[in-house]
C-alpha atoms as a PDB file:
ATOM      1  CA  UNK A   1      10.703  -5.527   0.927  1.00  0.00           C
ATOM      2  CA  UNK A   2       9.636  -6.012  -2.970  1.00  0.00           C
ATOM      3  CA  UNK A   3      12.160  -5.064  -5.228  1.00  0.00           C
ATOM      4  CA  UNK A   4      11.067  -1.579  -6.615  1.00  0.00           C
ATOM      5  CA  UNK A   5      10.919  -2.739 -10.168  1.00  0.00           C
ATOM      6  CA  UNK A   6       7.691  -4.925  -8.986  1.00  0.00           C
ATOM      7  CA  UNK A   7       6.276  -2.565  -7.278  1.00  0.00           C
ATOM      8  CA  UNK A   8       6.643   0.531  -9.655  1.00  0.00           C
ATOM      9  CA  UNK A   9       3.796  -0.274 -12.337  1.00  0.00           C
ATOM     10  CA  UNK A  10       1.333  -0.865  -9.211  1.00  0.00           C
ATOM     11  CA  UNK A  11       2.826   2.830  -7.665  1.00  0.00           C
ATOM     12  CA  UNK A  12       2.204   4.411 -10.927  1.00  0.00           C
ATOM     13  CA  UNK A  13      -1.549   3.322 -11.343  1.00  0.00           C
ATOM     14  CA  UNK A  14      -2.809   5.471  -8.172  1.00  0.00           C
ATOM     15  CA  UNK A  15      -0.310   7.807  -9.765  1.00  0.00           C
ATOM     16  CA  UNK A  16      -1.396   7.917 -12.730  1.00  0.00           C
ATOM     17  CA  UNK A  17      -5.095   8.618 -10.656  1.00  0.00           C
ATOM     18  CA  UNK A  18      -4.123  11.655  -9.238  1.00  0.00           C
ATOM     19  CA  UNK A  19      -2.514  10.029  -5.605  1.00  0.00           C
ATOM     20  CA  UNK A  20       0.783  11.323  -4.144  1.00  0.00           C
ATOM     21  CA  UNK A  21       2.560   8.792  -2.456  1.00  0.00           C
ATOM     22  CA  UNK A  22       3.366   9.281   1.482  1.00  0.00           C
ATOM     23  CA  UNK A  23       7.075   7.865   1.493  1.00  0.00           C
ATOM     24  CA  UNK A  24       7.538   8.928   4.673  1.00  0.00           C
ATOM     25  CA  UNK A  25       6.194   9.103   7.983  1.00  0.00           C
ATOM     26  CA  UNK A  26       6.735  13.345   7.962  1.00  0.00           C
ATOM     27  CA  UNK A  27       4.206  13.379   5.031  1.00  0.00           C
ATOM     28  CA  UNK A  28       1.510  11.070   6.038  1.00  0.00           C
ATOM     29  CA  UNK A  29       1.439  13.243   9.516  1.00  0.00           C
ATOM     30  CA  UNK A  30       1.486  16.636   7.452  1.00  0.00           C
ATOM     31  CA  UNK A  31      -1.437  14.954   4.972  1.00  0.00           C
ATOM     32  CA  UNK A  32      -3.313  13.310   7.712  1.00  0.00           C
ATOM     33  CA  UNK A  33      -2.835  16.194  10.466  1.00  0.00           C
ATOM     34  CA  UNK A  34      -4.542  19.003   8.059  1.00  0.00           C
ATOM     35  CA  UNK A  35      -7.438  20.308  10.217  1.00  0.00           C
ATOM     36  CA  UNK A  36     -10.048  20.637   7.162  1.00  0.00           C
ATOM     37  CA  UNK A  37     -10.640  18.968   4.212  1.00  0.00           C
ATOM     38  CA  UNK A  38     -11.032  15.271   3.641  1.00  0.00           C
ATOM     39  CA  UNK A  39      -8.225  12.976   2.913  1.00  0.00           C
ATOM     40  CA  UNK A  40      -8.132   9.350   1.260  1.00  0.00           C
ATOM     41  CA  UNK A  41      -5.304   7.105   1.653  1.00  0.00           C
ATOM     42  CA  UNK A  42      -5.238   4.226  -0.011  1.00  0.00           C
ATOM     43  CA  UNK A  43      -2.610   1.403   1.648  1.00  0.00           C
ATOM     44  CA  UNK A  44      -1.532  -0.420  -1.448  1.00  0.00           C
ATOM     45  CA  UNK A  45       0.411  -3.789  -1.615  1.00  0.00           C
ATOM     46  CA  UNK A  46       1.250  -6.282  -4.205  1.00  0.00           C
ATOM     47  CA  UNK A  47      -1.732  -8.862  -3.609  1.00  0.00           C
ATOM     48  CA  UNK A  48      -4.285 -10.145  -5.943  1.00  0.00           C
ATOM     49  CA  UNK A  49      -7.121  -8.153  -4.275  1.00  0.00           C
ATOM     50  CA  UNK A  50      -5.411  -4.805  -4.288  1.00  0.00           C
ATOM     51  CA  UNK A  51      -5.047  -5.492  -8.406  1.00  0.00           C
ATOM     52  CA  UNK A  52      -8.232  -7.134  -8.933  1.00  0.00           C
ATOM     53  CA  UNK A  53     -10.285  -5.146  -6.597  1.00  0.00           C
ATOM     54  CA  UNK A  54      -8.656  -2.374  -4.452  1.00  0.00           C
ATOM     55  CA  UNK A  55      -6.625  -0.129  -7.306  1.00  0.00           C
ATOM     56  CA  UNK A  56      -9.673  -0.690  -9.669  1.00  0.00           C
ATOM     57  CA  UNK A  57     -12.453   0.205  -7.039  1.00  0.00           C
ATOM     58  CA  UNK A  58     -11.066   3.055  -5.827  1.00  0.00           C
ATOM     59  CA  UNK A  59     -10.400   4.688  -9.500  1.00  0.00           C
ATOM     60  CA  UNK A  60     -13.887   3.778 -10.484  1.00  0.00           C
ATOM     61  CA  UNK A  61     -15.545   5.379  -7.656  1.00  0.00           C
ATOM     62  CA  UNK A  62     -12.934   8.669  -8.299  1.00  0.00           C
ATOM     63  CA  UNK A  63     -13.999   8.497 -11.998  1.00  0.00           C
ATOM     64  CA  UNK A  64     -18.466   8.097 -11.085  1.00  0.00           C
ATOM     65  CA  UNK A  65     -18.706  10.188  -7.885  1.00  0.00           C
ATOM     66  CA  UNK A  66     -19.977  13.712  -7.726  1.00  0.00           C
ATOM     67  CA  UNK A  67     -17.971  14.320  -4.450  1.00  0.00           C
ATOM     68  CA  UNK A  68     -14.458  13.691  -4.173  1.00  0.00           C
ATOM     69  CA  UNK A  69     -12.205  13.597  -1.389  1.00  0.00           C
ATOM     70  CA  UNK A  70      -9.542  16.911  -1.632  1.00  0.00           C
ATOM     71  CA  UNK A  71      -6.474  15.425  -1.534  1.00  0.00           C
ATOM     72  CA  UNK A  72      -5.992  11.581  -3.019  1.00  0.00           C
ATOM     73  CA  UNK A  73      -3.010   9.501  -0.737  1.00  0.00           C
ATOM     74  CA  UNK A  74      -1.449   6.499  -0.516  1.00  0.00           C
ATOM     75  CA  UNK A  75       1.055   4.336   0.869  1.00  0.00           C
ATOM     76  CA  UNK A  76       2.830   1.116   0.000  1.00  0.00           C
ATOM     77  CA  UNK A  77       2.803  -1.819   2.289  1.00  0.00           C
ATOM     78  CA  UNK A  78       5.869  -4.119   2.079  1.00  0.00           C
ATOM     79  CA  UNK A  79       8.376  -1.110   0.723  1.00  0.00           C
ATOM     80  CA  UNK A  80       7.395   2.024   2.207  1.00  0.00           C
ATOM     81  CA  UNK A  81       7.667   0.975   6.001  1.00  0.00           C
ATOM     82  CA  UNK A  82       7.950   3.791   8.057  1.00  0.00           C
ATOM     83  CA  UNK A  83       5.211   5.491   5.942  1.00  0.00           C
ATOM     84  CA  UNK A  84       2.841   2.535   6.330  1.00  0.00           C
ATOM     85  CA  UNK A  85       3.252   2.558   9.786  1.00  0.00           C
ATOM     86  CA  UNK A  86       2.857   6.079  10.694  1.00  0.00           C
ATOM     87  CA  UNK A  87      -0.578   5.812   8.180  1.00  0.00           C
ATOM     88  CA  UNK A  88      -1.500   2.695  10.274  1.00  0.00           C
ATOM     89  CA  UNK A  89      -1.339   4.246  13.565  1.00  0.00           C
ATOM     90  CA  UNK A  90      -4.090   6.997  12.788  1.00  0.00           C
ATOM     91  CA  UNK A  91      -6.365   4.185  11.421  1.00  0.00           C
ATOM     92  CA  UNK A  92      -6.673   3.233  15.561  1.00  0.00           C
ATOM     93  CA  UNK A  93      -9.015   1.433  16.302  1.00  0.00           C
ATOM     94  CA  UNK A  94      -8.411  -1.075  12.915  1.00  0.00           C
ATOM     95  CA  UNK A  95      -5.721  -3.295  13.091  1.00  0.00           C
ATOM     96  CA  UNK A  96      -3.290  -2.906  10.013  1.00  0.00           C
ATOM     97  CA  UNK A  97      -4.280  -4.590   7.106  1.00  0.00           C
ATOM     98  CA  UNK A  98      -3.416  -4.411   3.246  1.00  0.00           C
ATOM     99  CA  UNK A  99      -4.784  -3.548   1.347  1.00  0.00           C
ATOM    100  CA  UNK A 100      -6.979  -0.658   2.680  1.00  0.00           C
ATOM    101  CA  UNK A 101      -8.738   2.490   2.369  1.00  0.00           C
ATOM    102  CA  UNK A 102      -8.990   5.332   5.100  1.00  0.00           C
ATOM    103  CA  UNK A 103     -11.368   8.243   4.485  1.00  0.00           C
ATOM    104  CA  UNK A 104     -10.453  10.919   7.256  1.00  0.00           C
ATOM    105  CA  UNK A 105     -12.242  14.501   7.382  1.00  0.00           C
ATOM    106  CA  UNK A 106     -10.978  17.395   9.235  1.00  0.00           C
ATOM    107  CA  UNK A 107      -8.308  15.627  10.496  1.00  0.00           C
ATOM    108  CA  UNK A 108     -10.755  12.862  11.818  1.00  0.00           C
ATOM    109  CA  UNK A 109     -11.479   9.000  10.310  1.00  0.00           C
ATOM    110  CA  UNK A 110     -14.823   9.214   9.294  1.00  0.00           C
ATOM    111  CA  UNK A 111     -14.899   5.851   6.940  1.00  0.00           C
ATOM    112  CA  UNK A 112     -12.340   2.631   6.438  1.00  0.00           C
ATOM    113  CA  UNK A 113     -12.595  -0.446   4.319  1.00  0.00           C
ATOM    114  CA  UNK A 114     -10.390  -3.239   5.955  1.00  0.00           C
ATOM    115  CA  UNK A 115      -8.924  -6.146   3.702  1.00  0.00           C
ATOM    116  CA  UNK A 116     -11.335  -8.561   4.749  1.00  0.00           C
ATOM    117  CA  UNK A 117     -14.012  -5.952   3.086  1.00  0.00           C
ATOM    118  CA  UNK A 118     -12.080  -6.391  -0.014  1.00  0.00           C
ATOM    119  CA  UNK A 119     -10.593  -9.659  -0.576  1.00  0.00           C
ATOM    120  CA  UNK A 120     -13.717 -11.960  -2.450  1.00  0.00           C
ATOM    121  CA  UNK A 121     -15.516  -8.715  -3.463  1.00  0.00           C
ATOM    122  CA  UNK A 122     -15.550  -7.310  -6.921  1.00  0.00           C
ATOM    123  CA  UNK A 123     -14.301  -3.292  -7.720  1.00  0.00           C
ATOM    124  CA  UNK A 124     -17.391  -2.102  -8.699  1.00  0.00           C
ATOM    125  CA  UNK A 125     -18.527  -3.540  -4.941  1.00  0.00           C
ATOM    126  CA  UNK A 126     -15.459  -1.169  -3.786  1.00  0.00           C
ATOM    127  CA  UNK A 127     -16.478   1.654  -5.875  1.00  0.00           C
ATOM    128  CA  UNK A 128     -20.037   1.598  -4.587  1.00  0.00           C
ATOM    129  CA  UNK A 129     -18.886   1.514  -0.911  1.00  0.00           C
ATOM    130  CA  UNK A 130     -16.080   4.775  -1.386  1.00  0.00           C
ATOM    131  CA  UNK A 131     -19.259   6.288  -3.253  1.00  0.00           C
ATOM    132  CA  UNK A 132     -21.601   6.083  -0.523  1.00  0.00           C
ATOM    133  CA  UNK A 133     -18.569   7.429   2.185  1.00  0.00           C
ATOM    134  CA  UNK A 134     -17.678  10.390  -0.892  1.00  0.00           C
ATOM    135  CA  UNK A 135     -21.062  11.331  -0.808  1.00  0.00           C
ATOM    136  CA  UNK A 136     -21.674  11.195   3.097  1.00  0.00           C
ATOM    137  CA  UNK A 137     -18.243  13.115   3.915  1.00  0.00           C
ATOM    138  CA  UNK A 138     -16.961  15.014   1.098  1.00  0.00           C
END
């Protein structure tokens, strides 16, 4: 576990985007179980691709997309462990990975970006792929 005061700033920047954090495995099954709608959860962590690429891409496709997913999640790999698992067991058939981004509609997973889709790739390259899924499911 990373001490919380590492962790906070990189909390508070999907925060500070409009995400409520899943700290618990009772609210990522009452956000992910909701049988309409379309849901985003965003696994975070405390690597260099989540800062450089993940938190970015994610913000700038929230910020340039006509379509938005209704409800903005996440939850934090490395602290919030019974959260991130619970989230990681409805993301079947990807094994877990972090960071990542799950785009579920009606209760279904209609769209995920694994960390190897990430890592090397540059936020706008995130942005443009959350777009496309935004625009195709929301």
């Amino acid at each position: 576990m990373y001490p919380e005061q590492i962790v906070a700033p990189m909390r508070q920047e999907l925060v500070n985007a409009g995400f409520e954090e899943l700290r618990t495995a009772d609210a990522v099954d009452a956000a992910l179980n909701a049988p309409e709608g379309t849901v985003l959860v965003v696994v975070n962590s405390v690597c260099g691709c989540a800062a450089g690429s993940a938190r970015p891409g994610v913000r700038m496709a929230l910020e340039h997309s006509a379509k938005k997913p209704s409800r903005l999640t996440t939850v934090f790999a490395g602290n919030d462990a019974e959260a991130t698992s619970r989230a990681r067991s409805y993301f079947a058939p990807y094994p877990p990975s972090s960071p990542a981004m799950a785009l579920f509609k009606d209760g279904k997973l209609v769209h995920f970006i694994e960390r190897h889709h990430i890592e090397g790739r540059s936020a706008q390259m995130i942005a443009e792929n959350l777009k496309m899924a935004f625009e195709q499911f929301c």
